[in-house]
C-alpha atoms as a PDB file:
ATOM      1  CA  UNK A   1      31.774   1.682 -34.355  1.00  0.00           C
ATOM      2  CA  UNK A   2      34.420  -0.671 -33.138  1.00  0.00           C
ATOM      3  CA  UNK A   3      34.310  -4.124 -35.083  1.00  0.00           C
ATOM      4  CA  UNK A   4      33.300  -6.983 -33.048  1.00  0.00           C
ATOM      5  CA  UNK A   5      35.172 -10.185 -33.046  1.00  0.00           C
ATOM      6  CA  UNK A   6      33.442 -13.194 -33.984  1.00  0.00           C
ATOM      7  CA  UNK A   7      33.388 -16.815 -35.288  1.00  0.00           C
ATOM      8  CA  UNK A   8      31.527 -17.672 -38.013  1.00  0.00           C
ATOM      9  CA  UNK A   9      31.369 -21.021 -39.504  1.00  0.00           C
ATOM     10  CA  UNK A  10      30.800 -20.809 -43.523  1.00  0.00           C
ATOM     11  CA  UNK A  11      31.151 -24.157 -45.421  1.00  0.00           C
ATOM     12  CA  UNK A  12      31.709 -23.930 -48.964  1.00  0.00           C
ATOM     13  CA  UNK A  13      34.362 -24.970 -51.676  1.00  0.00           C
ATOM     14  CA  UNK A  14      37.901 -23.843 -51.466  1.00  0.00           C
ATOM     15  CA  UNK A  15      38.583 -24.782 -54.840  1.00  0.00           C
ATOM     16  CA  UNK A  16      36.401 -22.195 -56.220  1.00  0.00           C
ATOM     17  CA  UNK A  17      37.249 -19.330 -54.501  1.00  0.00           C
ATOM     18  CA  UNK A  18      40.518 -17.446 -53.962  1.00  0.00           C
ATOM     19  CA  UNK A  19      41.268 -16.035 -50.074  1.00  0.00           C
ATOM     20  CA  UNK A  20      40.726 -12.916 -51.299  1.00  0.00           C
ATOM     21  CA  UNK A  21      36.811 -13.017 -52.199  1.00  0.00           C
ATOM     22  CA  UNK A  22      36.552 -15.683 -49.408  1.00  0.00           C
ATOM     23  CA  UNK A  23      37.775 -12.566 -47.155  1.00  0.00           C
ATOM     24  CA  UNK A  24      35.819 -10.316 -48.784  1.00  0.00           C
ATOM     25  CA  UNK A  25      32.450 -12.177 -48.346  1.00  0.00           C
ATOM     26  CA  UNK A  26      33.506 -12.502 -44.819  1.00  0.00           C
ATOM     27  CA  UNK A  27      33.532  -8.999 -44.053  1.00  0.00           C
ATOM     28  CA  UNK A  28      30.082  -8.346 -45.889  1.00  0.00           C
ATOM     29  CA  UNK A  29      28.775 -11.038 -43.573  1.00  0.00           C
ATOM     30  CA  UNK A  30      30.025  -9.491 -40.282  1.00  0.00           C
ATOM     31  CA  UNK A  31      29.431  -5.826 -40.996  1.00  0.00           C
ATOM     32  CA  UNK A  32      25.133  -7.254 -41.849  1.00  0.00           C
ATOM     33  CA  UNK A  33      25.031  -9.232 -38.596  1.00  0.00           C
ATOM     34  CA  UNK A  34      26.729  -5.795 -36.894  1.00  0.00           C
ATOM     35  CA  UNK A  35      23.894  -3.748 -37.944  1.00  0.00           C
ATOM     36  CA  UNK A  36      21.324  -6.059 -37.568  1.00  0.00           C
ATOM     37  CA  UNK A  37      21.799  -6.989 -34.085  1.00  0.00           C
ATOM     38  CA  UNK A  38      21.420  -3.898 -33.012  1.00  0.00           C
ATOM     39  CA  UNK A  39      18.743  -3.341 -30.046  1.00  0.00           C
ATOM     40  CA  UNK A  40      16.746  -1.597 -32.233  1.00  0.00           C
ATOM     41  CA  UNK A  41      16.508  -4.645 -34.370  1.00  0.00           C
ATOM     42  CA  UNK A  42      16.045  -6.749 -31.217  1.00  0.00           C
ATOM     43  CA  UNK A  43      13.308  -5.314 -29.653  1.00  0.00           C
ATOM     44  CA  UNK A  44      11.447  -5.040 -32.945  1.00  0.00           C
ATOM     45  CA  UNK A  45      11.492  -9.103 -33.433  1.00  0.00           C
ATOM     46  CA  UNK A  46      11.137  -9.992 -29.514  1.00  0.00           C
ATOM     47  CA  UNK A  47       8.691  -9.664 -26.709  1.00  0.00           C
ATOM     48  CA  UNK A  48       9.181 -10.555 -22.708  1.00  0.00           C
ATOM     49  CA  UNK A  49       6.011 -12.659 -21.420  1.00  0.00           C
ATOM     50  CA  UNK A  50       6.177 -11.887 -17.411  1.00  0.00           C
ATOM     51  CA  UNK A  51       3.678 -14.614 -16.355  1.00  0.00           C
ATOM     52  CA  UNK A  52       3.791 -13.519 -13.043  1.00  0.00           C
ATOM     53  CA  UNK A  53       2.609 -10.178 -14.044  1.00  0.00           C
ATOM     54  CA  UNK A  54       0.225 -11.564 -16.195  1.00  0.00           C
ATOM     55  CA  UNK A  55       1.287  -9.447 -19.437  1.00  0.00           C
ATOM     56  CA  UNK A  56       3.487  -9.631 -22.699  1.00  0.00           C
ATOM     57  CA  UNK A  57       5.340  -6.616 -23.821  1.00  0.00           C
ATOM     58  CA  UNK A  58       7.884  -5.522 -26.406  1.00  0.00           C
ATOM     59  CA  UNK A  59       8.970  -2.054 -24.676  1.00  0.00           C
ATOM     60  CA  UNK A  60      12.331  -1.490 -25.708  1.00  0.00           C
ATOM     61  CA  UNK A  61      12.883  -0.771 -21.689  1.00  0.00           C
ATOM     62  CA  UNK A  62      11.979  -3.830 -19.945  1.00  0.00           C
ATOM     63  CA  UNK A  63      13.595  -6.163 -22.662  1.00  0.00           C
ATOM     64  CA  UNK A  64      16.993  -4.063 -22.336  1.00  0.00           C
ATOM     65  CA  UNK A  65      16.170  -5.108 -18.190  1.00  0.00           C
ATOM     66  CA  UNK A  66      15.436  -8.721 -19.262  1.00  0.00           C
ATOM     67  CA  UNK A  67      18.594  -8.923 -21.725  1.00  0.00           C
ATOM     68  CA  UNK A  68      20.733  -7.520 -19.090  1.00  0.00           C
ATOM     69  CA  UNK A  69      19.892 -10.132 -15.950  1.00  0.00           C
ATOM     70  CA  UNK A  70      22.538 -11.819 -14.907  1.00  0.00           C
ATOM     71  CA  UNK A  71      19.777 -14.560 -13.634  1.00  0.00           C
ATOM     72  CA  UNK A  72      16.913 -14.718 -15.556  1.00  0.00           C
ATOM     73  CA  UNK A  73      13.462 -14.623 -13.297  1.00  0.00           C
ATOM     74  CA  UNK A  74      11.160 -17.204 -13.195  1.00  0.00           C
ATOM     75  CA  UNK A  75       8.278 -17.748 -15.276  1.00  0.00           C
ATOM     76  CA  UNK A  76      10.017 -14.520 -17.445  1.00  0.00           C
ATOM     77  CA  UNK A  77      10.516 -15.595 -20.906  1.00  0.00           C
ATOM     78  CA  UNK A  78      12.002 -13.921 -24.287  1.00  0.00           C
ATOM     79  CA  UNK A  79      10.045 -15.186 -26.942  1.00  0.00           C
ATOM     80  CA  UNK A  80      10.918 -14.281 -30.353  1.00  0.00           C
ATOM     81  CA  UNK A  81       8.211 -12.779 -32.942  1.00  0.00           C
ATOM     82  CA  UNK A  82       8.789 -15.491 -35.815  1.00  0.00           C
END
């Protein structure tokens, strides 16, 4: 898988840790957010409410359609599970 540029923001105290571990726990952080947002993990922990339709759904299918709008539609929302 090709690694995917990023920009993280992680605060902590330079004085404690050398650039290596600092790189180090970088890397760890990037490579769980790359398999984690996956679309496997999104459609597990989403749902698309079509209120026009009148129905909620978490088919892998219509949130890869609602994900990949350029313009959302109206009254179509992505809510997440939590």
């Amino acid at each position: 898988m090709k690694p995917v540029e990023r920009d993280l923001l992680i605060l902590l105290h330079e004085d404690r840790y050398s650039e290596q571990q600092i790189q180090f726990e970088v890397k760890q952080i990037s490579d769980m957010l790359t398999h984690v947002e996956t679309m496997d993990f999104i459609a597990t922990a989403t749902e698309v409410a079509d209120c026009n339709k009148r129905r909620v759904s978490s088919k892998r299918t219509l949130l890869e359609k609602a994900f990949g709008r350029k313009a959302p539609k109206p009254f179509e929302f992505i809510i997440h599970k939590n």
